[in-house]
Structure formats: C-alpha cells, structure tokens
Protein backbone atom coordinates (compact mmCIF):
# COMPACT_ATOMS: atom_id res chain seq x y z
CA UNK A 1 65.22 96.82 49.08
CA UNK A 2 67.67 98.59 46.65
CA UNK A 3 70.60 96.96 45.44
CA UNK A 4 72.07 100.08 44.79
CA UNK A 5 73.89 101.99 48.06
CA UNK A 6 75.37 104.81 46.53
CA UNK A 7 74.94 107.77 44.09
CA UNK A 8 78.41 108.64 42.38
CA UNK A 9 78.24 111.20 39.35
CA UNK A 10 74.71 110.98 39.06
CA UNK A 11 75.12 106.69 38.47
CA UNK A 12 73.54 104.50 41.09
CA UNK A 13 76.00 101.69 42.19
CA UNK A 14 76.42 98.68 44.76
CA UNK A 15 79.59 99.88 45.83
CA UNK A 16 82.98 98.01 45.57
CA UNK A 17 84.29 97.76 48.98
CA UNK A 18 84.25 94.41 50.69
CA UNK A 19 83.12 95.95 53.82
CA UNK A 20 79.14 95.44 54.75
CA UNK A 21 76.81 96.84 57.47
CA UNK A 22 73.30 94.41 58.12
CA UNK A 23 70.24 96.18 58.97
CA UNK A 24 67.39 94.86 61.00
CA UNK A 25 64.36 96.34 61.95
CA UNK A 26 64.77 97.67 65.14
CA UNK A 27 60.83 97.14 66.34
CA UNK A 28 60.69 93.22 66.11
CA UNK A 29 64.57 92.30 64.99
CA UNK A 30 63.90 91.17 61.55
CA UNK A 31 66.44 91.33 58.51
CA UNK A 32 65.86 94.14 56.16
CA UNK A 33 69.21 93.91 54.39
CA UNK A 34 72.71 93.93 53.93
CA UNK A 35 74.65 96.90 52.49
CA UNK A 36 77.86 98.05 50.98
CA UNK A 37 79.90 100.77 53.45
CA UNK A 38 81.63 103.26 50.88
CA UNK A 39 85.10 102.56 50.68
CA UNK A 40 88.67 104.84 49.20
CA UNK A 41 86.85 103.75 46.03
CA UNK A 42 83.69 105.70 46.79
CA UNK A 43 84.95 108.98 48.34
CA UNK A 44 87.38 109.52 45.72
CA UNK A 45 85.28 109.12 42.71
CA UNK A 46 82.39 110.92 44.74
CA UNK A 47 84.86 113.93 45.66
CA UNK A 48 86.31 113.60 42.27
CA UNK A 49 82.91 113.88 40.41
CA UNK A 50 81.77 116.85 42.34
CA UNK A 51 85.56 118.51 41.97
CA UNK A 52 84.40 118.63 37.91
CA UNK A 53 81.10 119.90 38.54
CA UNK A 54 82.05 122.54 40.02
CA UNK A 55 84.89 124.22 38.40
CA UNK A 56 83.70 122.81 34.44
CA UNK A 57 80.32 121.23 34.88
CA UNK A 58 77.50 122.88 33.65
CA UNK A 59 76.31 123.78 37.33
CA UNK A 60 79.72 126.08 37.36
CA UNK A 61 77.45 128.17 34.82
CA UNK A 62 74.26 128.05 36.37
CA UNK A 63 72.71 131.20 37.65
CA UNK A 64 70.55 131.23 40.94
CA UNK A 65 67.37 130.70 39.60
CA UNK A 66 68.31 127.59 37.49
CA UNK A 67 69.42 125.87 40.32
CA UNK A 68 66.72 127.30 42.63
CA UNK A 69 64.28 125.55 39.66
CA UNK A 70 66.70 122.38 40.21
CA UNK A 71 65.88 122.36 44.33
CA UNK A 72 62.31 123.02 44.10
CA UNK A 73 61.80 120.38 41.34
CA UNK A 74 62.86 117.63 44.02
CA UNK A 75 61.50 119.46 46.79
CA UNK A 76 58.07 118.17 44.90
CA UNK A 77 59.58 114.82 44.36
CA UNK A 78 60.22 114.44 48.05
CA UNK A 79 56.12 115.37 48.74
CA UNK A 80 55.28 113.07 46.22
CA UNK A 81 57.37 109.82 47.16
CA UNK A 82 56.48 110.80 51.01
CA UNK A 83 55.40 107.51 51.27
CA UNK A 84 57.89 105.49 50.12
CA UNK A 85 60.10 107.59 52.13
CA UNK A 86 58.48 107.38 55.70
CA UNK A 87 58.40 103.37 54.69
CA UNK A 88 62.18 103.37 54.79
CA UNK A 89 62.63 105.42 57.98
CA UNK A 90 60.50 102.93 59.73
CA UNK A 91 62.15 99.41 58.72
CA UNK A 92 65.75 101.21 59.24
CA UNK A 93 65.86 102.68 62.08
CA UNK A 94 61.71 102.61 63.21
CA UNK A 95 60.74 106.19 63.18
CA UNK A 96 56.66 106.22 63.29
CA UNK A 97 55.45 106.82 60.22
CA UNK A 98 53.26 109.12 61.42
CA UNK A 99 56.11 111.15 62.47
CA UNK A 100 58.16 110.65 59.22
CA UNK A 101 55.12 111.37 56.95
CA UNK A 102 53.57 114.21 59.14
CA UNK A 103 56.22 116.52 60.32
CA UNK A 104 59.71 114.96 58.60
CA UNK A 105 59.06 114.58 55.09
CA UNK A 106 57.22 117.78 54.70
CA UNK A 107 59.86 119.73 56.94
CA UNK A 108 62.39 118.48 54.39
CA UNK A 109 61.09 119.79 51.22
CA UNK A 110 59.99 123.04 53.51
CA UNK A 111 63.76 123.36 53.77
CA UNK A 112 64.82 122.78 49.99
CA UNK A 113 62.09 125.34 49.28
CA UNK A 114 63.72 127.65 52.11
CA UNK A 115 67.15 127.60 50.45
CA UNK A 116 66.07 127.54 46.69
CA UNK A 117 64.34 130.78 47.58
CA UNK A 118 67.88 131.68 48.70
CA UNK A 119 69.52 130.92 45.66
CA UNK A 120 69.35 134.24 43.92
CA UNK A 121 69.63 136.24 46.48
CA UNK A 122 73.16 136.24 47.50
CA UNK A 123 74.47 139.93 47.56
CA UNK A 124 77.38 141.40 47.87
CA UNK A 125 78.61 145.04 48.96
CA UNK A 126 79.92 147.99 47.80
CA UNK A 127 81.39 151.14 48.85
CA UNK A 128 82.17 154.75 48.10
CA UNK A 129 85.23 155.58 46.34
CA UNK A 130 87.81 156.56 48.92
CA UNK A 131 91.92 157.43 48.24
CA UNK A 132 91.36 156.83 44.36
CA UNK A 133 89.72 153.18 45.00
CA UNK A 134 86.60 151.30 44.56
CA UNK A 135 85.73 148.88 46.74
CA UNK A 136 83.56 145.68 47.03
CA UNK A 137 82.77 142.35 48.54
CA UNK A 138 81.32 139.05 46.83
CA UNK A 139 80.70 136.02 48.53
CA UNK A 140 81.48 133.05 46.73
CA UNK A 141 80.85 129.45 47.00
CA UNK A 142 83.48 127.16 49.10
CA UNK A 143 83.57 124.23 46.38
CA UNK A 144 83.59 120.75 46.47
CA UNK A 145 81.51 120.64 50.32
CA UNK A 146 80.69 117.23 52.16
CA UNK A 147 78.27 116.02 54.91
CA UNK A 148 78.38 113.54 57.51
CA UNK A 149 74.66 113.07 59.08
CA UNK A 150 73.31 111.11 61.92
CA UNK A 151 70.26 108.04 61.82
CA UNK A 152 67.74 109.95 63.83
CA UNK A 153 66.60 112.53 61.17
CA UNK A 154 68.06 111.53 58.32
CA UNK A 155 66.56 113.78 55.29
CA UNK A 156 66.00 116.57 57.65
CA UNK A 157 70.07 116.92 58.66
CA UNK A 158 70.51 116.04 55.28
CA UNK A 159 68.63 119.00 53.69
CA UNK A 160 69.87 121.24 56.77
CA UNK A 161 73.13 120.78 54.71
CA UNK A 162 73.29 119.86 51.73
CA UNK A 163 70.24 122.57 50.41
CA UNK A 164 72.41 125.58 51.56
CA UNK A 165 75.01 124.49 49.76
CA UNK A 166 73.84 123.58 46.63
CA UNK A 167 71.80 127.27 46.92
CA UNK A 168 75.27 128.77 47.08
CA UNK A 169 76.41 127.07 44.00
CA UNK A 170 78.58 124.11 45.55
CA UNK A 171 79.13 120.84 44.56
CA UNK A 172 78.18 118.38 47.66
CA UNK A 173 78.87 114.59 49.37
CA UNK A 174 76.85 113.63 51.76
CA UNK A 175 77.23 110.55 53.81
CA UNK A 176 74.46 108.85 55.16
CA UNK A 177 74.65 106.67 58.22
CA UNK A 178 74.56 103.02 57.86
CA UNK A 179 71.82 102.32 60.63
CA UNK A 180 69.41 104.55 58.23
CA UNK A 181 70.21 104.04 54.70
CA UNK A 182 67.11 103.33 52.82
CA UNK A 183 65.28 106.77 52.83
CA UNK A 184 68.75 108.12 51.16
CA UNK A 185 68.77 105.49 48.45
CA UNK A 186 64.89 107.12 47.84
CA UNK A 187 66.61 110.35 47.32
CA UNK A 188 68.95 109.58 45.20
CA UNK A 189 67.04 107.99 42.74
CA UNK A 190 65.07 111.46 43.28
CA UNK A 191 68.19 113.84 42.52
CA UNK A 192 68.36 111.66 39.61
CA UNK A 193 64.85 112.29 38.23
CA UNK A 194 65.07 116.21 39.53
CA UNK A 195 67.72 116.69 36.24
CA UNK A 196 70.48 117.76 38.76
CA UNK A 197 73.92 117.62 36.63
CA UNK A 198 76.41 114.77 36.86
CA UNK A 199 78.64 115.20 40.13
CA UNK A 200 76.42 118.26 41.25
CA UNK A 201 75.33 115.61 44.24
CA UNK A 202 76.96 112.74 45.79
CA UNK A 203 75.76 110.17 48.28
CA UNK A 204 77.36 107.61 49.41
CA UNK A 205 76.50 105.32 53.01
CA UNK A 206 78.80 104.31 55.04
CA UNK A 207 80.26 104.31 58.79
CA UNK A 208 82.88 105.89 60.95
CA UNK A 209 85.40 104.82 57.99
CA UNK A 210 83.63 106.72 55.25
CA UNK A 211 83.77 109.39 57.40
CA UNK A 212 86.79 109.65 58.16
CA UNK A 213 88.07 109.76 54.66
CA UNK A 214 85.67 112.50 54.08
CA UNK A 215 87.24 114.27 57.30
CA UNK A 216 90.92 113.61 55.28
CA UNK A 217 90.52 114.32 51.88
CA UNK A 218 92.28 117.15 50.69
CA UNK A 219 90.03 117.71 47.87
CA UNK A 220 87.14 118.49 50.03
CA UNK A 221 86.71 122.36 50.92
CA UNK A 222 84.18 122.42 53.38
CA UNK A 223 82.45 119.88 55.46
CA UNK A 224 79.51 119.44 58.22
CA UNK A 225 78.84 116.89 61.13
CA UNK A 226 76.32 116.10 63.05
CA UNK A 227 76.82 113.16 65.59
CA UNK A 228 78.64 113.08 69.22
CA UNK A 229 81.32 115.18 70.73
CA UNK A 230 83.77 112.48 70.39
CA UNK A 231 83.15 111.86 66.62
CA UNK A 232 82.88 115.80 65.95
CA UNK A 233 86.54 115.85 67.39
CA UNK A 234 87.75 113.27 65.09
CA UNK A 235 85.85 115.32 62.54
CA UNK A 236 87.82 118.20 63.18
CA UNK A 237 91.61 116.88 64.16
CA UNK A 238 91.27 115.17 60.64
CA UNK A 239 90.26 118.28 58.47
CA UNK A 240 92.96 120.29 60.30
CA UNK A 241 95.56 118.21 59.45
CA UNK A 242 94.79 117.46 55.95
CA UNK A 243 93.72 120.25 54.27
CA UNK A 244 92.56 123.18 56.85
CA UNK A 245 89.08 122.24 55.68
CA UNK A 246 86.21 124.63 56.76
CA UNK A 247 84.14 123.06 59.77
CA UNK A 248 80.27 123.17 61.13
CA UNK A 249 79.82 121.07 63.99
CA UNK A 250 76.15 120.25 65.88
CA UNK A 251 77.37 117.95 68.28
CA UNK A 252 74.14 117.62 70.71
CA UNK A 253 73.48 118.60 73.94
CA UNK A 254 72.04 118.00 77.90
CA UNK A 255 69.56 120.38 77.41
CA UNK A 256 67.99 122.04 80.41
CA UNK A 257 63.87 123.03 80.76
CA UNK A 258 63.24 125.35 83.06
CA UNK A 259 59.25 125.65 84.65
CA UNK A 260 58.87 128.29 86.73
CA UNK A 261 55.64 128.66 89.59
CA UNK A 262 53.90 131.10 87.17
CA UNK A 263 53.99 128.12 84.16
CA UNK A 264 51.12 127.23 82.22
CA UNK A 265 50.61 123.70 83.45
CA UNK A 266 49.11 122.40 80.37
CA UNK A 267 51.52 123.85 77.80
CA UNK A 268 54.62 122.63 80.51
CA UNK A 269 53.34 119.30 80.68
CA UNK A 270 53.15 118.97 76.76
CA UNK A 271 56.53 120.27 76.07
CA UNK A 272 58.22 118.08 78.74
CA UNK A 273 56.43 114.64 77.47
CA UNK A 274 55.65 114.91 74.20
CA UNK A 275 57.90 117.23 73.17
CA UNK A 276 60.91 115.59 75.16
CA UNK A 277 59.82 112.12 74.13
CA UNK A 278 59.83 112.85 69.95
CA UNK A 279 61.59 110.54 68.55
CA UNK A 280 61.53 108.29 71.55
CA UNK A 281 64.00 110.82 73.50
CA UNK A 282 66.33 111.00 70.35
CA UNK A 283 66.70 113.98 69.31
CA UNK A 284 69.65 116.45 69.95
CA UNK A 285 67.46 119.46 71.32
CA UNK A 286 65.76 116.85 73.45
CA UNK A 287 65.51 118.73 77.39
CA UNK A 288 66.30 115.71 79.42
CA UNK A 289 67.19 117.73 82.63
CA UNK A 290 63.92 118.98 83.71
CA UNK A 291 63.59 121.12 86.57
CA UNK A 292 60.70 122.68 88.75
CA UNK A 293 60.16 125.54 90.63
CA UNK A 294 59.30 124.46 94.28
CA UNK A 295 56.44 125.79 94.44
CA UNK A 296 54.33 123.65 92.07
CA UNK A 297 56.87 120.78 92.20
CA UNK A 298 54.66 117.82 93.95
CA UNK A 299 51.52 118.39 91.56
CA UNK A 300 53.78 119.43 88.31
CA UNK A 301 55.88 116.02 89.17
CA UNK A 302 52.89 113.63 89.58
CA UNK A 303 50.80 114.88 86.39
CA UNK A 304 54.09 114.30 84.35
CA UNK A 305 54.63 110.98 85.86
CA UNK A 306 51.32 110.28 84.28
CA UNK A 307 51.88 111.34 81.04
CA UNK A 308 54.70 109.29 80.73
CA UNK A 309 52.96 106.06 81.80
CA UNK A 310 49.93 106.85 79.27
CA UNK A 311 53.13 107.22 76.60
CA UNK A 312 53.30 103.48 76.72
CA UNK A 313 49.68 103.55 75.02
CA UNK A 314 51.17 105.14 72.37
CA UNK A 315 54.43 102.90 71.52
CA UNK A 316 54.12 100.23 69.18
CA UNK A 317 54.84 98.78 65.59
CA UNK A 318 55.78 101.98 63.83
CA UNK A 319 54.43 101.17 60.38
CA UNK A 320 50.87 102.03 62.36
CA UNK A 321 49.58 105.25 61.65
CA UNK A 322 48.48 105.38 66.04
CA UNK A 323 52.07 104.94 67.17
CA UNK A 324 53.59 107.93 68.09
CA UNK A 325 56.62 106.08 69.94
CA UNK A 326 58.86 103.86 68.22
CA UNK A 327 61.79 101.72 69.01
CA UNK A 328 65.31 103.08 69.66
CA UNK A 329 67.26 102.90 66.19
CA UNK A 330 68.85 99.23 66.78
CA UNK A 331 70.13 96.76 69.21
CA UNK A 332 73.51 99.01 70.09
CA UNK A 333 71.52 101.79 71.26
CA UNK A 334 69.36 100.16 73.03
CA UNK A 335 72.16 98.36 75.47
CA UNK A 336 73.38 101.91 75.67
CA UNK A 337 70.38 103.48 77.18
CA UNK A 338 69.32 100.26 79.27
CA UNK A 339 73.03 100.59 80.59
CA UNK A 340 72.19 104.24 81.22
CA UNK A 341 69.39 103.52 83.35
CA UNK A 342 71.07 101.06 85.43
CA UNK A 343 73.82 103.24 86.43
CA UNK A 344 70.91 105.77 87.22
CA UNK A 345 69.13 103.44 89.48
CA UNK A 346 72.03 104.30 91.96
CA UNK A 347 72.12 107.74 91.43
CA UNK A 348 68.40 108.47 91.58
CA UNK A 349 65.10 107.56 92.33
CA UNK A 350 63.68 105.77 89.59
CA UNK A 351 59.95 107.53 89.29
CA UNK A 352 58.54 105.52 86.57
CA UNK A 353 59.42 103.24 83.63
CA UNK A 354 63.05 102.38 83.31
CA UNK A 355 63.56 99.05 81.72
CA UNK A 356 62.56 97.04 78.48
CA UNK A 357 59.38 96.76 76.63
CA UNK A 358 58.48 93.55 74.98
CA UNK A 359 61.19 90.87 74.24
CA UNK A 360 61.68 91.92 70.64
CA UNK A 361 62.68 95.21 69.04
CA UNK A 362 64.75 97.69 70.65
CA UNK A 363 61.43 99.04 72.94
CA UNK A 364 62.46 101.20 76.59
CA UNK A 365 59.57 102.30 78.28
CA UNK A 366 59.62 106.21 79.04
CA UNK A 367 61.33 106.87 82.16
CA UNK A 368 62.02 109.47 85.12
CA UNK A 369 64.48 109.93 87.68
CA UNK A 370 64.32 111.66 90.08
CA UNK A 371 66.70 114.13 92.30
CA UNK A 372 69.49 112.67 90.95
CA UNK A 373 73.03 114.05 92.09
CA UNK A 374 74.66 116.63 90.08
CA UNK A 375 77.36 114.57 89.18
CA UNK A 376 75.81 111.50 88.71
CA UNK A 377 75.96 109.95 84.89
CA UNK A 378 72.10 110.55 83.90
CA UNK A 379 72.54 113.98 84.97
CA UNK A 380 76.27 114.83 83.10
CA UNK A 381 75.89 112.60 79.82
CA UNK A 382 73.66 112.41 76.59
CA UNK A 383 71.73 109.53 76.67
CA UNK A 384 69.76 109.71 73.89
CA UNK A 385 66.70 108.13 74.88
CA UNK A 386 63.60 108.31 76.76
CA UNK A 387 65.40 108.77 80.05
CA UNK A 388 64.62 112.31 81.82
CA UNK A 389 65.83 113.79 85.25
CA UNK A 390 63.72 115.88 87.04
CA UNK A 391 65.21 118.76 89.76
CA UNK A 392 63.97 121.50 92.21
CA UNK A 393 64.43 124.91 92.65
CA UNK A 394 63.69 127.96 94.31
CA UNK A 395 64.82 130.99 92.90
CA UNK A 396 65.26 132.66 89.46
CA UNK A 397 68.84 132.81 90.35
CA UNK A 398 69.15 128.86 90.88
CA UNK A 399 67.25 127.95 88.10
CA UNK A 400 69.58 129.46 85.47
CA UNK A 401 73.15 128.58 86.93
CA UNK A 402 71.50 124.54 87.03
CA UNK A 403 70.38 125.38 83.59
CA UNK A 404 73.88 126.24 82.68
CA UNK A 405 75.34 123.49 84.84
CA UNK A 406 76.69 121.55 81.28
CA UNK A 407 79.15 121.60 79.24
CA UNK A 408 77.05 121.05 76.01
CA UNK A 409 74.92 124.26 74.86
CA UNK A 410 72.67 123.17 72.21
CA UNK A 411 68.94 124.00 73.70
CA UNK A 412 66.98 124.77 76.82
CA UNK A 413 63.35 125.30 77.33
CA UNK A 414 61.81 128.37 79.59
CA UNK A 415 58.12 127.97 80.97
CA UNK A 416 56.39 131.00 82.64
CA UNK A 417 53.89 133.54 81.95
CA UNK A 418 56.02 136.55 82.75
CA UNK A 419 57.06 137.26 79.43
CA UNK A 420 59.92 139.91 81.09
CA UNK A 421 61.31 136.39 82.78
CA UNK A 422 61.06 134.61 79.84
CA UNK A 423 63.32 136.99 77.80
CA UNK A 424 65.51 137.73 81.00
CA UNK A 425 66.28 133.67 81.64
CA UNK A 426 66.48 133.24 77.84
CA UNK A 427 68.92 135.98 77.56
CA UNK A 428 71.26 134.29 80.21
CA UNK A 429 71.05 130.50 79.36
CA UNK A 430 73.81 129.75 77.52
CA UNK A 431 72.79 127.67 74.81
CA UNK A 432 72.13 128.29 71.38
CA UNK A 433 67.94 127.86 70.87
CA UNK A 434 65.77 128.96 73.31
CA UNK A 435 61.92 127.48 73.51
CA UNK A 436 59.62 129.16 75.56
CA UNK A 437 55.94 127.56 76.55
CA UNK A 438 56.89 124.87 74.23
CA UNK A 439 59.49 122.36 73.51
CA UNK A 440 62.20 124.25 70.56
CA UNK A 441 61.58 123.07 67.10
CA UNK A 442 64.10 124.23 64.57
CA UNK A 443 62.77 126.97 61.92
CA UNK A 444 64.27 127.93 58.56
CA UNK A 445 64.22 130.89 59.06
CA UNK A 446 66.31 130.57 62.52
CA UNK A 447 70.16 130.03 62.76
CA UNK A 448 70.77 126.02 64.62
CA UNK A 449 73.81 125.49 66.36
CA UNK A 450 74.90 125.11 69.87
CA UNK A 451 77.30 127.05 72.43
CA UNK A 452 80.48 125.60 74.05
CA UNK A 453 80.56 121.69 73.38
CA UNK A 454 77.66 121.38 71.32
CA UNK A 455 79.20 122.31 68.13
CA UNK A 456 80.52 125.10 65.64
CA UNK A 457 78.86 127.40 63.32
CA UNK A 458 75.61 127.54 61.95
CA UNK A 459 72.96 125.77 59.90
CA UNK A 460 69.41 127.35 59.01
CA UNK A 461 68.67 130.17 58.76
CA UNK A 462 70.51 133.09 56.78
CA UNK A 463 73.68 132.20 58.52
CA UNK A 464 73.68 128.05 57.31
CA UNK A 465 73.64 129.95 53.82
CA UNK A 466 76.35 132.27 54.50
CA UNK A 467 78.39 129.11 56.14
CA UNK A 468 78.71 127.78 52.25
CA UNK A 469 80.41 131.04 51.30
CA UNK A 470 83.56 132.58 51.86
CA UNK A 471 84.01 136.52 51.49
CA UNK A 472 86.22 138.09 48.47
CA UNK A 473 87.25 141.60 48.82
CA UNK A 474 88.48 143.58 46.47
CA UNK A 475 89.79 146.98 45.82
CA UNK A 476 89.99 148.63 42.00
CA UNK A 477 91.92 151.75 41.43
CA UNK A 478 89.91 154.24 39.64
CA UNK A 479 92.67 157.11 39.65
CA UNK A 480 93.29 160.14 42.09
C-alpha cells in the first residue's frame, strides 16, 4: 500500500504526527497497513494551502469552464483507475467489488460530471431600476470549504462534497476516515495527474481528532459532515464557537418503509432485501423499520424471511465478483451490531439470522425481528447493519404516524399501486427522500438531506451547489 497518507498543496506526504490508525481487512482479519492520522501539522498547512489558492492562486482566476475541464478530466481518471479503486474499498473496509466497481465508482465520476456541468452556470439576478437604483444579486463562492466523510461510501460522500464546491470556485479539505483510507490515497494521486492547481484540493486522513480541528479552525469558511448525530453535534458546537463557520449536516436516519395491501409483491420484496441490505445494512437511507399492512402481512413476512436466508448465498470474500454481501467495515462495528442484536433478542422475536458468520472477518448474517416494542433499542436507534424490524398495520392513518414515529428524518420508502396514496403518504412522511416501489437511491439531479435529526442543508442537486455560495446584493445609484 501507499506510503503516502495525505495530499497537502498538491505534494503527497506520510504525515508528521506521531499518532497511527492500523487497518485490517475486515473479511478474514488480516493486516493491510498502518497509517499516519493528520495532525495540527496537517490541517494547518492543508487549510493554509487552500487559503492561497483561493484568494491568489491561479484557480482565483479561473472561469467556469476551465475548472469544469479540470473536474471532468479526473472524472475520466476515476473510470479509468476503477479498478484499482474498488481494490482499495474492499481490503479497507470490504465493500464487494462488485458493488464498488458497478454502481460506486461510476456514480462518482457521474457526480463530478454533474457538477462540472454546473460550473458555468451560476447566475445571478437583476432588477428594474426603481427610486434612482439598480439592483442585482451574485452568488459567490464561500472560500477555503472542508469535508469530513464517513467509511461506508467513501468517494461517493466525497464527490457529494467536494465536486460542488470546487464547481463554485472554492478551495476544499476533505478528510477521509481512517477505517477507509486507501481509495482516497487513489484519488489523490488522481487530482494530481488531473493538473488541478497547488492547494486547489486537500486531503488529508485522519480520525475524530482531525476532525475536530477542521470543526475549529478559524480559517475554514464552510464545512460538511456526514457521520452520527453525536459527532454532527460536535461538528457544529465547534464551528460555532470558532469562527461561525457555515454548516451541512447528513447525520443518518431510522428510516421507515411503508407496504401497503395494494403493493406489488415482487418490487416490495426487492426493495426491502436487497435494497435494505446494500452495503450489508450500512447505508444511511437504509429502511430498517419495515412495516406491513395487515392484510398481506403473514405471506409478505414469510417470502421476506426467505430472501434474507438465500442472502447468506450471496456473502462472502468481497474481492469475488459473486459476492454481493460483504463484511461490516471492522471489528468495532461489528461488536456494535452483535451487541444490537442481543439487546433485541429481548425486545423481539428474532425471525431469522441474528448472530455471527464464520469465525473470521467481521461477517453478521442478515437478520429480522419481529414486533418489537416501540421503545425498544432496535426499534429507536441506528444500527447500521443488517438488522431490520418488521411491524403491522391497519390503516393509512397508522401507517404514517409509525412512519414518523423517529426522531431522525433522512428517508422512508412507500409501496402501493395507488399512485394518489403514494403521493398522499409521501407528502406527509416527514423525511427528506421519498422512494416509492423501490428502495431511494440518491440522484444528482435531486437535493439529499434529512428532516429534524438527520442533518442540515443540502447536498445534490441544484441546492448542494447553491450550499457553496453565499448571496451578494447590491444596489448602484444611477441618478433620479
């Protein structure tokens, strides 16, 4: 693997910080390496190189179609070293490389493409003289911006931020997580070959620490996290009391799937297995409270109980191209969601799965639980696994107030053939994506975010561009 850990003002280094992070494959426990976290050291060079970009670098003088050429330049590089990407998902953190080379890779330079096509098209307004003055808006670029992603998509949150940004005209630093830092170290090398100017991007890996000196510094303008609610508060206490920072927030979710009597059974089946289970149950938008209209409840229940045993058929080594479910990302997370499911043992009725697969590797078989109380942990918390609680219900009415039965509002999924339900429930779950007749995927071309505890603000979309500006107005007197 790379000796290099970091990419500070467009030099690779090791890193100078005495603190180190050991990664091991999390699908049979062997070493992969040992890294260096990013230390004071880092973040203030980092912040410092992209502070010169940006206000006397070259990329202060680019125009939007130079840097759009810059974005779509390593949105090639990305398709072309797709390989030696999905490789480093799966010995960090064991993403299938089916996955990672199928739908992640190519979803990230989708969404570099999205953004470059983005770059010179920022507008502003204007308006008719009034009272002797001319008026206008421009939106402008924040700055020096900064990142702080999570291990379980690691280019995709990554491009979800950092492309916008860059579009806009911003300087960036991104921080990688420490349980996934290979596929970064890929991309770095990438910036490097895409001709992006010196300081333009930053990356640096590192843990909780790095973070928080991101969260602190008061030469950072703007920043974005994605990880839990707890973090995302420490996220936000810090960049409020250093500098007022700007702050985007996805924070995940306990995301709700609704399937109604009406349902297609094939297409509710599919979303609630394989769609729930991408990822091996980690993913944010992941619908992990499941719950079934009465009326098709015994048969609905049984055929997904089946699909999730034949899921087992499908977990393995992730460097083969016939797994589809991989380990959990390490040895910490997968205490967490074994500790998960033994709490839920005495709060439900375990349906299927529910323990350990194998003796090596960080394995949980996909598991159910069932009718378990609306209090109870596996029903209240994110576990971030393959762990899924199903529910009954009878009416409309019912459905949607359990749906909404969470504090987090990140997702939900709707399943009926009554397309005037569909957009009636969608309309009152509150929760920021909506998937109907299929587990929610985000789109570029769709705003991401979630309602009440699942985060702040906006990325995708129009609006994840307009969340790297900030709006000038100004008023020019032209005489009475």
């Amino acid at each position: 693997m790379s000796e290099y850990f970091h990419l500070i003002n467009n030099e690779l280094v090791a890193g100078s910080s005495d603190e180190k992070y050991t990664v091991y494959n999390p699908a049979n426990d062997a070493l992969v390496g040992e890294i260096n976290l990013a230390g004071p050291a880092e973040v203030d060079a980092a912040v410092s190189a992209a502070r010169e970009a940006f206000e006397t670098g070259p990329w202060s003088k680019f125009t939007g179609a130079q840097r759009a050429a810059l974005m779509n330049k390593l949105a090639d590089l990305v398709d072309a070293n797709g390989e030696e990407i999905a490789k480093a998902e799966v010995q960090a953190m064991g993403q299938p490389i089916a996955v990672t080379k199928g739908w992640i890779v190519p979803a990230v330079s989708a969404a570099w493409r999205h953004y470059a096509g983005w770059a010179d098209k920022i507008e502003g307004q204007t308006f008719p003289e009034e009272g002797g003055y001319f008026r206008m808006t421009q939106y402008q670029p924040y700055g020096v911006c900064a990142g702080i992603g999570p291990w379980n998509v690691t280019l995709l949150t990554m491009a979800w931020k950092m492309a916008p940004a860059l579009a806009a005209g911003n300087t960036f630093v991104y921080k990688g997580s420490e349980k996934s830092p290979y596929a970064i170290i890929v991309l770095a090398r990438l910036f490097k070959e895409a001709g992006f100017p010196a300081g333009v991007v930053n990356l640096l890996t590192g843990a909780g620490r790095t973070g928080a000196l991101l969260s602190s510094h008061m030469d950072i303008d703007k920043i974005s996290f994605t990880g839990s609610n707890a973090s995302g508060r420490k996220v936000v206490d810090a960049a409020s009391k250093s500098n007022s920072k700007k702050v985007t927030l996805e924070l995940g979710g306990k995301s709700p799937s609704l399937v109604f009597n009406d349902a297609d059974i094939e297409l509710a089946i599919r979303g609630n297995s394989q769609g729930f289970l991408f990822n091996s149950g980690q993913a944010c938008v992941a619908a992990s409270r499941l719950f079934v209209q009465s009326g098709i409840a015994d048969t609905f229940i049984e055929t997904l109980k089946g699909h999730f045993q034949g899921a087992q058929g499908i977990m393995g080594d992730p460097s083969e191209e016939s797994t589809m479910l991989g380990p959990l990302a390490d040895k910490a997370q997968l205490k967490s969601v074994l500790g998960f499911i033994e709490t839920g043992k005495t709060e439900a009725e375990l349906l299927i799965g529910g323990e350990r697969k194998g003796d090596k590797g960080a394995f949980v078989t996909p598991t159910i639980f069932l009718n378990p109380g609306k209090d109870s942990t596996i029903y209240r918390q994110e576990i971030f696994g393959p762990v899924l609680t199903v529910s009954t219900f009878e009416t409309e009415e019912e459905g949607i107030k359990l749906a909404n039965d969470t504090s987090y509002g990140l997702s939900a999924g709707v399943y009926t053939s009554n397309i005037a339900r569909a957009l009636r429930v969608s309309s009152k779950i509150k929760a920021g994506t909506i998937g109907v007749n299929g587990a929610y995927l985000p789109d570029n071309n769709l705003a991401f975010g979630g309602w009440k505890q699942s985060g702040t603000g906006r990325e995708l979309g129009k609006e994840g561009l307009m969340a790297y500006l900030q709006t000038k107005s100004i008023r020019i007197y032209v005489g009475p």
